[in-house]
Protein backbone atom coordinates (compact mmCIF):
# COMPACT_ATOMS: atom_id res chain seq x y z
CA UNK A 1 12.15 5.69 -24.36
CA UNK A 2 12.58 4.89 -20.64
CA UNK A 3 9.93 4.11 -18.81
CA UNK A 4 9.00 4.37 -14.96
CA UNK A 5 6.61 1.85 -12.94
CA UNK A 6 4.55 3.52 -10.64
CA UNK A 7 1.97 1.90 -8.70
CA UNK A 8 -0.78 3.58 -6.93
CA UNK A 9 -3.84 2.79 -4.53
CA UNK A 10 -6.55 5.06 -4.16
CA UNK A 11 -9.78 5.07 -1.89
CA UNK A 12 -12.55 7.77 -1.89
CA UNK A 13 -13.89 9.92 0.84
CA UNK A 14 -15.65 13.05 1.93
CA UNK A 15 -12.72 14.22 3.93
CA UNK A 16 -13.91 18.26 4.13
CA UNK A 17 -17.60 17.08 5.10
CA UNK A 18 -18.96 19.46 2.01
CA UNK A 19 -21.19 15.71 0.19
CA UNK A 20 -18.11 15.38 -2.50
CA UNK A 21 -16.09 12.16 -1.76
CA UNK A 22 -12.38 13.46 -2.15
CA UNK A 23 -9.46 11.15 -3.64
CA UNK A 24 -6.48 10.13 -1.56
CA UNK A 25 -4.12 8.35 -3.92
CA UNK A 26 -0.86 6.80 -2.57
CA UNK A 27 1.88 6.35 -5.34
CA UNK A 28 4.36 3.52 -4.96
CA UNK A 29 7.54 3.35 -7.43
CA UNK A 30 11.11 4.16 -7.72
CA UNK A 31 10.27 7.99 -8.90
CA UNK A 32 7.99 8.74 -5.70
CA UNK A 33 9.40 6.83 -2.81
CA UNK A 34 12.80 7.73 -1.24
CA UNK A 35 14.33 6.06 1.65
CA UNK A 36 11.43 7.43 4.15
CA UNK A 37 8.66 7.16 2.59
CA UNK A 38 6.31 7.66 -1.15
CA UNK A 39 3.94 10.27 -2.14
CA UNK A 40 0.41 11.20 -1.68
CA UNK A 41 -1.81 13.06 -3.43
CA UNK A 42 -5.62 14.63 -2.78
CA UNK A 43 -7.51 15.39 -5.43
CA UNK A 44 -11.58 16.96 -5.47
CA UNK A 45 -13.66 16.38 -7.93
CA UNK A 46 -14.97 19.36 -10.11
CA UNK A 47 -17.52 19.07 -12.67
CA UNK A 48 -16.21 16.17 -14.64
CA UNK A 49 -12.67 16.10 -13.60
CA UNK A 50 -10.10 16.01 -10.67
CA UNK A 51 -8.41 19.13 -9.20
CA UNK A 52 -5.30 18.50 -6.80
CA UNK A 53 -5.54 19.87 -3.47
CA UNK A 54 -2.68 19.10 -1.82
CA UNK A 55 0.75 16.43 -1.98
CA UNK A 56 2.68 15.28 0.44
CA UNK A 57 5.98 12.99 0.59
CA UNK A 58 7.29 11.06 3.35
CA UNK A 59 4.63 9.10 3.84
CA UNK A 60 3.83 5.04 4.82
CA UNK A 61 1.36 2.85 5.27
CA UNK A 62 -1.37 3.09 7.14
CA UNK A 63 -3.19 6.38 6.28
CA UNK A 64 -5.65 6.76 8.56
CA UNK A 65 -9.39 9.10 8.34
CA UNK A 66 -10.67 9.42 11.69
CA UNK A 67 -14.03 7.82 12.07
CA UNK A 68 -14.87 10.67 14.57
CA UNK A 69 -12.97 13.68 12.50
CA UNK A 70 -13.53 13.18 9.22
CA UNK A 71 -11.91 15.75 8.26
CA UNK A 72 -8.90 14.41 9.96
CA UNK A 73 -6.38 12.41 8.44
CA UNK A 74 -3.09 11.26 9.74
CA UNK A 75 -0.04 10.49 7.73
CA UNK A 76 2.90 8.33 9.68
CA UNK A 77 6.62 7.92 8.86
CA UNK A 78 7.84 4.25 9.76
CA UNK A 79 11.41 5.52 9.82
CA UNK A 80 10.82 7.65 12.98
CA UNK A 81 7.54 5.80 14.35
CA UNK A 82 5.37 8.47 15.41
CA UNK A 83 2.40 10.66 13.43
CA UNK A 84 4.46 12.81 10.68
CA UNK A 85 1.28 14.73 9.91
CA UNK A 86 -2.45 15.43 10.80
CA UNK A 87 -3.80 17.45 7.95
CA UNK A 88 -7.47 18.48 8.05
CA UNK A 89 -9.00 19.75 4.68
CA UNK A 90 -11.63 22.58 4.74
């Protein structure tokens, strides 16, 4: 059986303003990163468990919430240097 490292850091917030800290998790490894970037994933919480809510790829370090939009949050891509994405959850 082969197995596959992947490494992931996570951080909780209410990104959609609704009381419910979501999940961002970034996933580092050879199956989720390419050549510009890994994957991240938002989950909710329902009831007892997680749902996903959305996944991107392409993305680096940093991933920023806006302190003034939380709902905001802004994805970059090193490889071209400029905002890839500004998602906003509802």
């Amino acid at each position: 059986m082969i197995y596959i490292k992947v490494r992931y850091y996570y951080n909780r917030i209410d990104i959609n303003g609704d009381g419910v800290p979501e999940v961002i998790v970034y996933l580092v490894g050879p199956f989720v990163c390419g050549t510009g970037g890994c994957s991240l994933v938002i989950f909710k919480q329902l009831n007892q468990s997680y749902q996903l809510i959305s996944s991107f790829t392409l993305v680096n370090n940093p991933i920023i919430v806006s302190r003034f939009n939380k709902k905001a949050v802004s994805l970059f891509n090193k490889s071209i240097g400029v905002v890839m994405q500004d998602i906003t959850l509802i």
